[in-house]
Protein backbone atom coordinates (compact mmCIF):
# COMPACT_ATOMS: atom_id res chain seq x y z
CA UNK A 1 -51.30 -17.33 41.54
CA UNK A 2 -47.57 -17.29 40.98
CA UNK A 3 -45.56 -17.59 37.86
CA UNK A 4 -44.63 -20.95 36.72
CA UNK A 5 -41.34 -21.69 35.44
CA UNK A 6 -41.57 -21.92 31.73
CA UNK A 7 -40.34 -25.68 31.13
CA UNK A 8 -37.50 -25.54 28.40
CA UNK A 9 -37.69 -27.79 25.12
CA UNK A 10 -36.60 -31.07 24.88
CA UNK A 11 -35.01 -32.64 22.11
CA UNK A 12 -33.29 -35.82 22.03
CA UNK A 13 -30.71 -36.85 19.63
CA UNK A 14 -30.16 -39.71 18.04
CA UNK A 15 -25.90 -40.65 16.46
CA UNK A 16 -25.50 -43.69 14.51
CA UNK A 17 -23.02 -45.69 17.24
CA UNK A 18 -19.49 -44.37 15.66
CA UNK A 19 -17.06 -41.65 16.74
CA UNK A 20 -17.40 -39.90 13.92
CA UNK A 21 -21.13 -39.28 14.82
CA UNK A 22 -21.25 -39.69 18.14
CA UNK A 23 -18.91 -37.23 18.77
CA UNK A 24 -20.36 -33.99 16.07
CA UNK A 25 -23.78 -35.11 18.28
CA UNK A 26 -22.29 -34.58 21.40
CA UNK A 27 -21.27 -31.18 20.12
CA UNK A 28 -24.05 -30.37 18.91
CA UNK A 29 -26.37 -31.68 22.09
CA UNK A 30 -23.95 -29.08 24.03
CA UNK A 31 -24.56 -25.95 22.31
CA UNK A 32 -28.09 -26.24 22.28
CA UNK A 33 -28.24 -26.97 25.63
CA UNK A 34 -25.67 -23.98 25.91
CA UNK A 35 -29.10 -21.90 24.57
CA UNK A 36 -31.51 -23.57 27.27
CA UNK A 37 -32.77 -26.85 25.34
CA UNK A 38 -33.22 -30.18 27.36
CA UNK A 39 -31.35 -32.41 25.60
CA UNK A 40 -30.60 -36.01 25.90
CA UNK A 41 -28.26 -38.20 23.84
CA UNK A 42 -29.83 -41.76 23.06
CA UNK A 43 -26.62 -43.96 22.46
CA UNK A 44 -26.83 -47.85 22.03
CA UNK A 45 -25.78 -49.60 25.54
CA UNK A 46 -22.37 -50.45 24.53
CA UNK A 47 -21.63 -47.23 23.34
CA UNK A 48 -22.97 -46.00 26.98
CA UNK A 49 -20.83 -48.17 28.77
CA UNK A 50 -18.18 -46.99 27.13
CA UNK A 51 -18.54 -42.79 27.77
CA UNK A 52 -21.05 -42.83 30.83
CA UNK A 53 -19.04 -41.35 33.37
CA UNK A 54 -16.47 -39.47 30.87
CA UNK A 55 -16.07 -35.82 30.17
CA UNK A 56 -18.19 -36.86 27.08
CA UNK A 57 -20.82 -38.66 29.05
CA UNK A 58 -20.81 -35.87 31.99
CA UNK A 59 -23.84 -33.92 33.06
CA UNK A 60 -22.19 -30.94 33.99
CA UNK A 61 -22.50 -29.58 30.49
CA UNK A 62 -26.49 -29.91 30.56
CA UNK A 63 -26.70 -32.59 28.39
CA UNK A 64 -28.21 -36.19 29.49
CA UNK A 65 -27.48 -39.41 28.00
CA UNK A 66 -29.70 -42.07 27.90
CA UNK A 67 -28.98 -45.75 26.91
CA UNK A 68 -31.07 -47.97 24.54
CA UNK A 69 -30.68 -51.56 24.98
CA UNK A 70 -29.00 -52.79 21.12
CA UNK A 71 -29.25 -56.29 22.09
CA UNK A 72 -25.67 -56.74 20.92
CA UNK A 73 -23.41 -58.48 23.13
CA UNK A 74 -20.42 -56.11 24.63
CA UNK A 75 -16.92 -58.05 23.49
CA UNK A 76 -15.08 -55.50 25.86
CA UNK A 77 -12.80 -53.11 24.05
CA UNK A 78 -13.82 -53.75 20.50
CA UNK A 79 -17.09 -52.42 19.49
CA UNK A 80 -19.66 -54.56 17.71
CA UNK A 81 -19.01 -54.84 13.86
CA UNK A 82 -20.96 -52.82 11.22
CA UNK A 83 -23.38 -56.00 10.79
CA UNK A 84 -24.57 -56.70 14.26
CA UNK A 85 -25.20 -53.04 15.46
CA UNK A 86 -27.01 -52.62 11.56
CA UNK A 87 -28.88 -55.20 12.66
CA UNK A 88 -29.35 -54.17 16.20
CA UNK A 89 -30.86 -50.50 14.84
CA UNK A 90 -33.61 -52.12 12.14
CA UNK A 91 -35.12 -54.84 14.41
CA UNK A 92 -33.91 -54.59 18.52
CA UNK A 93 -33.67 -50.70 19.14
CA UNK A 94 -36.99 -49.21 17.67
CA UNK A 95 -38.67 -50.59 20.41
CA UNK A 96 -36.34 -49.11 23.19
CA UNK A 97 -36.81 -45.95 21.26
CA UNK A 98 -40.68 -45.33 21.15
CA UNK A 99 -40.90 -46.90 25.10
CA UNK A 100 -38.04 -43.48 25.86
CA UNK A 101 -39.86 -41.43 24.04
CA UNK A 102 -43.61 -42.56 25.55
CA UNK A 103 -41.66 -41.78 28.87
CA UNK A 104 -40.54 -38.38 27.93
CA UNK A 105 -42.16 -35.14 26.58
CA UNK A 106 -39.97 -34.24 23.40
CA UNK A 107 -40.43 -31.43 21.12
CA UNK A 108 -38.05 -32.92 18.48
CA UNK A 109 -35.71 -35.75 17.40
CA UNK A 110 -32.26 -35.14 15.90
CA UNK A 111 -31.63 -38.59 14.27
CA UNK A 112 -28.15 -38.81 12.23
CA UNK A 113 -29.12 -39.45 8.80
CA UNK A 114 -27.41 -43.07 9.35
CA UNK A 115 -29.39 -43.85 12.02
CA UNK A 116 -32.27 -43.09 9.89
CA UNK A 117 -34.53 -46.05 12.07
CA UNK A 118 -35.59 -43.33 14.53
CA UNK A 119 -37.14 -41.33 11.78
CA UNK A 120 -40.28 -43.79 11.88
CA UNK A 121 -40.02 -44.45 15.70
CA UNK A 122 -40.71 -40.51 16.03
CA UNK A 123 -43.31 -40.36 13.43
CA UNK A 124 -45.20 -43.45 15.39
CA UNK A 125 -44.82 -41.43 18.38
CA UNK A 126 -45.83 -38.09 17.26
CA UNK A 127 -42.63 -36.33 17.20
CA UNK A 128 -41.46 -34.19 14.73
CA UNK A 129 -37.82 -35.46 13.40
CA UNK A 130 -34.99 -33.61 11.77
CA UNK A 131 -32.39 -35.28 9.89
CA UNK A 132 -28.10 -34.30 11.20
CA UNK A 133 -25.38 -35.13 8.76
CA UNK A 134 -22.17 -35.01 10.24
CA UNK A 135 -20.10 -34.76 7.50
CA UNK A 136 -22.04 -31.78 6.67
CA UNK A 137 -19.36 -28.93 7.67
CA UNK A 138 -16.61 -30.85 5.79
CA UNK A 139 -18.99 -31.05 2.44
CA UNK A 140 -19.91 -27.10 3.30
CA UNK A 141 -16.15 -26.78 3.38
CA UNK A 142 -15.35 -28.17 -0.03
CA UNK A 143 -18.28 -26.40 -1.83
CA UNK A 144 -17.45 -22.92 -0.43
CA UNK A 145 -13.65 -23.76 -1.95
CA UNK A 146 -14.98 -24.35 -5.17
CA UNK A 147 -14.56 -20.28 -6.57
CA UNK A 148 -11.12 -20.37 -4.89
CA UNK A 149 -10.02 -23.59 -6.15
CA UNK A 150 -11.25 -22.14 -9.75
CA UNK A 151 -9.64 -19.20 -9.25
CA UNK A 152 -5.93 -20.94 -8.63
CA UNK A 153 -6.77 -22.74 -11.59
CA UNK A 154 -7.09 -26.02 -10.17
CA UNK A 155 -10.57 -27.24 -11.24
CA UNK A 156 -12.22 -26.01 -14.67
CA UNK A 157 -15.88 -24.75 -14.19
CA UNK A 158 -17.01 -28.25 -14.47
CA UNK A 159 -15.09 -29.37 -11.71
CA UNK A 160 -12.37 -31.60 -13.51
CA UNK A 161 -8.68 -30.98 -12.21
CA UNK A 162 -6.92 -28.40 -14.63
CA UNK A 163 -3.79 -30.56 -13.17
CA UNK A 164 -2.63 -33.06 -10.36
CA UNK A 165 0.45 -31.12 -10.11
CA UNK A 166 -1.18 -27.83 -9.56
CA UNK A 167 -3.80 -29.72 -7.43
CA UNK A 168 -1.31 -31.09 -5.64
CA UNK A 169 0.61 -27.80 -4.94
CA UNK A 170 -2.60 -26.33 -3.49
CA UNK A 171 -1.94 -24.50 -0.01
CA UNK A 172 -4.67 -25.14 2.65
């Protein structure tokens, strides 16, 4: 009997359908895949449309995307407003979610904490689920400031300005 191939893990991640997300997911889908994880990126359909095919949307780095139907209708270059993809994630894409994941062996989901509908679809299906915030560097940026900005004299040890002219003044 030969060796088998160990299969790697799969994870699929789940952005809430803005740049700001979709794009720290698609960073983050690369560099585990960099380490030898599976991953796939479940994006809405008209966010699909819109990088299948790109350097964003490209294989080549190891990372698959996968579309979930939103049932929001594509107005061409404007995405869908807050309301109708809100919508879309509570009552159409749940669905499409748990039939991908019945489909697929997955040893976690990554759901962006505003897309926080997947954390039930993966419970339902058996799948662990981790929460992603990306804003989370940028609030890990202003915490770890916090001795320095006390230090220059800017904030007292409660955290109220000392000044908005020294505040102001503060190099970056």
């Amino acid at each position: 009997m030969g060796a088998e191939a160990a299969t790697p893990p799969a994870v699929l991640l789940v952005p809430f359908p803005a740049q700001g997300h979709v794009t720290p997911m698609l960073r983050l889908a690369r560099a585990l895949a960099a380490h030898g994880v599976a991953v796939t990126v479940a994006v809405p359909d008209f966010i699909h449309r819109r990088i299948a095919g790109t350097t964003a949307g490209s294989d080549d780095d190891g990372v698959a995307l996968a579309s979930i139907a939103s049932g929001v209708a594509d107005c061409g270059a404007d995405p869908p407003g807050f309301a109708e993809f809100g919508h879309a994630m509570e009552h159409h894409m749940p669905a499409h979610l748990e039939r991908l994941l019945a489909r697929r062996r997955v040893a976690c989901v990554v759901v962006d904490v505003l897309a926080s509908w997947a954390v039930p679809v993966a419970e339902r299906c058996g799948v662990p689920a981790a929460g992603f915030w990306p804003a989370m560097l940028a609030s890990y940026r202003v915490v770890a400031a916090i001795p320095e900005l006390m230090e220059e004299g800017l904030i007292s040890e409660s955290g109220t300005p000392c000044s908005w002219a020294s505040f102001l003044s503060f190099r970056t």
